[in-house]
Protein backbone atom coordinates (compact mmCIF):
# COMPACT_ATOMS: atom_id res chain seq x y z
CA UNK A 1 40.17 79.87 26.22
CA UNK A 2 36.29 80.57 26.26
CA UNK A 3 36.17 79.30 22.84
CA UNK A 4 38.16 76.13 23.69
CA UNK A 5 35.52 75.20 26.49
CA UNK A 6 32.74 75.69 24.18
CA UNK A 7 33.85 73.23 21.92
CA UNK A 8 34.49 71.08 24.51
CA UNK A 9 31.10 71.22 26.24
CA UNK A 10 29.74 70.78 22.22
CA UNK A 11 32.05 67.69 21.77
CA UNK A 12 30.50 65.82 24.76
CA UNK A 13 27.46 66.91 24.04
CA UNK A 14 27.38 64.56 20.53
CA UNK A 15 29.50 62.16 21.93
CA UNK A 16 26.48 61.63 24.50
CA UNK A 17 23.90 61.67 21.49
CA UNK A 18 25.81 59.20 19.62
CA UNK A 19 26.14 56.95 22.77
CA UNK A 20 22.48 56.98 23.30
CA UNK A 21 21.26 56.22 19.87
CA UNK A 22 24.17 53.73 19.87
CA UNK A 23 22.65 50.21 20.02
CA UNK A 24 23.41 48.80 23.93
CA UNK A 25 26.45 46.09 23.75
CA UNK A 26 24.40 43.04 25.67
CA UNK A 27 21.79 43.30 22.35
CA UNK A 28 24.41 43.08 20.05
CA UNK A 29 26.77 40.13 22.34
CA UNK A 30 24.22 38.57 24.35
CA UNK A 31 26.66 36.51 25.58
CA UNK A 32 29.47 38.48 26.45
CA UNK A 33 30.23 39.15 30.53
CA UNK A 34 33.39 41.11 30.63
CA UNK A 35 35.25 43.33 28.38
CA UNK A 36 38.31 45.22 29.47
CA UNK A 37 40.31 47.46 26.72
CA UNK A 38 44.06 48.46 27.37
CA UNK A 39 44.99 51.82 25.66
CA UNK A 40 48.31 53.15 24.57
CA UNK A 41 47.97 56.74 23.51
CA UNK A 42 50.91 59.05 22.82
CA UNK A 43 53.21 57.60 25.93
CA UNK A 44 50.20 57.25 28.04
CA UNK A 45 48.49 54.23 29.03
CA UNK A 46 45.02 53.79 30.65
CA UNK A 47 42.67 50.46 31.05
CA UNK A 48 38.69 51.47 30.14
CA UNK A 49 36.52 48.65 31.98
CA UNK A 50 33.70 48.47 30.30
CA UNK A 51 30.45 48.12 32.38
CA UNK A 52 28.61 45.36 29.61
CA UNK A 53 25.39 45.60 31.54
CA UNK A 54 24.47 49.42 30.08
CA UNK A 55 27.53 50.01 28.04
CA UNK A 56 26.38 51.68 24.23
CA UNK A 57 28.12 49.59 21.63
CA UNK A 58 30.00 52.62 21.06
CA UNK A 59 33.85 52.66 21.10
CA UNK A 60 35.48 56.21 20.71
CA UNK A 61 38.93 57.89 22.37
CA UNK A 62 39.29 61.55 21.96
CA UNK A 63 42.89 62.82 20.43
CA UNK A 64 45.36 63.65 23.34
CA UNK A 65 47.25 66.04 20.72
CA UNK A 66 46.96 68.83 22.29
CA UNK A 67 46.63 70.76 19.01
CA UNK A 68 44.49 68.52 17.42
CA UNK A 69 40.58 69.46 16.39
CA UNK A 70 37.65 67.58 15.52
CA UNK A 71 39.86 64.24 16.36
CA UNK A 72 39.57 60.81 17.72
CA UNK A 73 39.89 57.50 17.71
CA UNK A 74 36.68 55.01 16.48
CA UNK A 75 37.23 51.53 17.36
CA UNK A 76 33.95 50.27 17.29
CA UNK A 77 34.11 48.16 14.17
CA UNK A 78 37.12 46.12 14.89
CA UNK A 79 36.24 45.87 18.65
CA UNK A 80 32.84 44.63 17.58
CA UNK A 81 34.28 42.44 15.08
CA UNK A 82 36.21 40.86 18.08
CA UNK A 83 33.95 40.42 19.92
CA UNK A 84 31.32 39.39 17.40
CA UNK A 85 33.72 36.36 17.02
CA UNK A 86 33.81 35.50 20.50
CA UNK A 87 37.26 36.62 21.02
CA UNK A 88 38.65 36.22 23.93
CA UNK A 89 41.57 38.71 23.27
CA UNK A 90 42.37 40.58 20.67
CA UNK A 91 44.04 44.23 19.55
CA UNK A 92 44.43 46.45 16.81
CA UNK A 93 44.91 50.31 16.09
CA UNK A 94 43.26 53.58 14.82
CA UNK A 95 44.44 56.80 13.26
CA UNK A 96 43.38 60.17 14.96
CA UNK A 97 41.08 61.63 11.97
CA UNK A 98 41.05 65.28 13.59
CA UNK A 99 43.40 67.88 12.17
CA UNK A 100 46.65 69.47 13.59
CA UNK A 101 47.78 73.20 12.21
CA UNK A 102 49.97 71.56 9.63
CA UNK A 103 47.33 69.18 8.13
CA UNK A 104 46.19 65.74 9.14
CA UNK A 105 46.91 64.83 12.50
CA UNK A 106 47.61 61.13 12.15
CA UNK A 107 48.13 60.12 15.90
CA UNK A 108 48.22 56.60 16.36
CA UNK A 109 46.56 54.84 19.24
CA UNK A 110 47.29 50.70 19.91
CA UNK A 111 44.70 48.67 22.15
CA UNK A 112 44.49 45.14 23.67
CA UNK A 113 40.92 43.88 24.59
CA UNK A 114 40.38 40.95 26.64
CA UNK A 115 36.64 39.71 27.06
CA UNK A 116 34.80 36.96 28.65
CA UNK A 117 31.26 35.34 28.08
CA UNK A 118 29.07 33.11 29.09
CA UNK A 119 28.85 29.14 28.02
């Protein structure tokens, strides 16, 4: 179990050093005012409001397989991409690239963003 936390507290640790060398989202969408992403993971759904004023442009999920390591979902290209286009909704889907004891862990997760901007 100690081990488990370890690599936990190590996880967020880089997740936080990728978010902060992460170019901020307003630099990269000036003109964007609102972005809300819904998430369908594994049965589960959440919505992740994202605050655009200090938000990294930085868009990753951990695995909720339970025996998965090392996983996650990146969205950040096609979310960018969206919103790079001025999008005003759009969705798509990313493969867990962690590993399960049996090999690759594969777990699918499906998301709907909706954003706004300014004229």
């Amino acid at each position: 179990m100690r081990r488990n936390q370890e690599e936990a507290k190590q996880r967020r640790a880089q997740r936080r050093l990728r978010e902060d060398a992460a170019p901020r989202l307003l630099d990269e969408v000036r003109k964007l005012t609102s972005l809300d992403i819904d998430v369908a993971n594994a049965g589960s759904q959440f919505l992740w409001r994202i605050v655009v004023e200090r938000a990294p442009a930085l868009f990753e999920i951990a695995c909720t397989e339970p025996t998965c390591t090392n996983g996650g979902h990146d969205l950040t290209q096609s979310i960018m991409r969206g919103l790079r286009a001025s999008s005003t909704r759009f969705e798509g889907e990313a493969v867990c690239r962690g590993d399960v004891p049996l090999g690759n862990c594969g777990h699918i997760l499906k998301y709907v963003a909706r954003a706004t901007y300014r004229d």
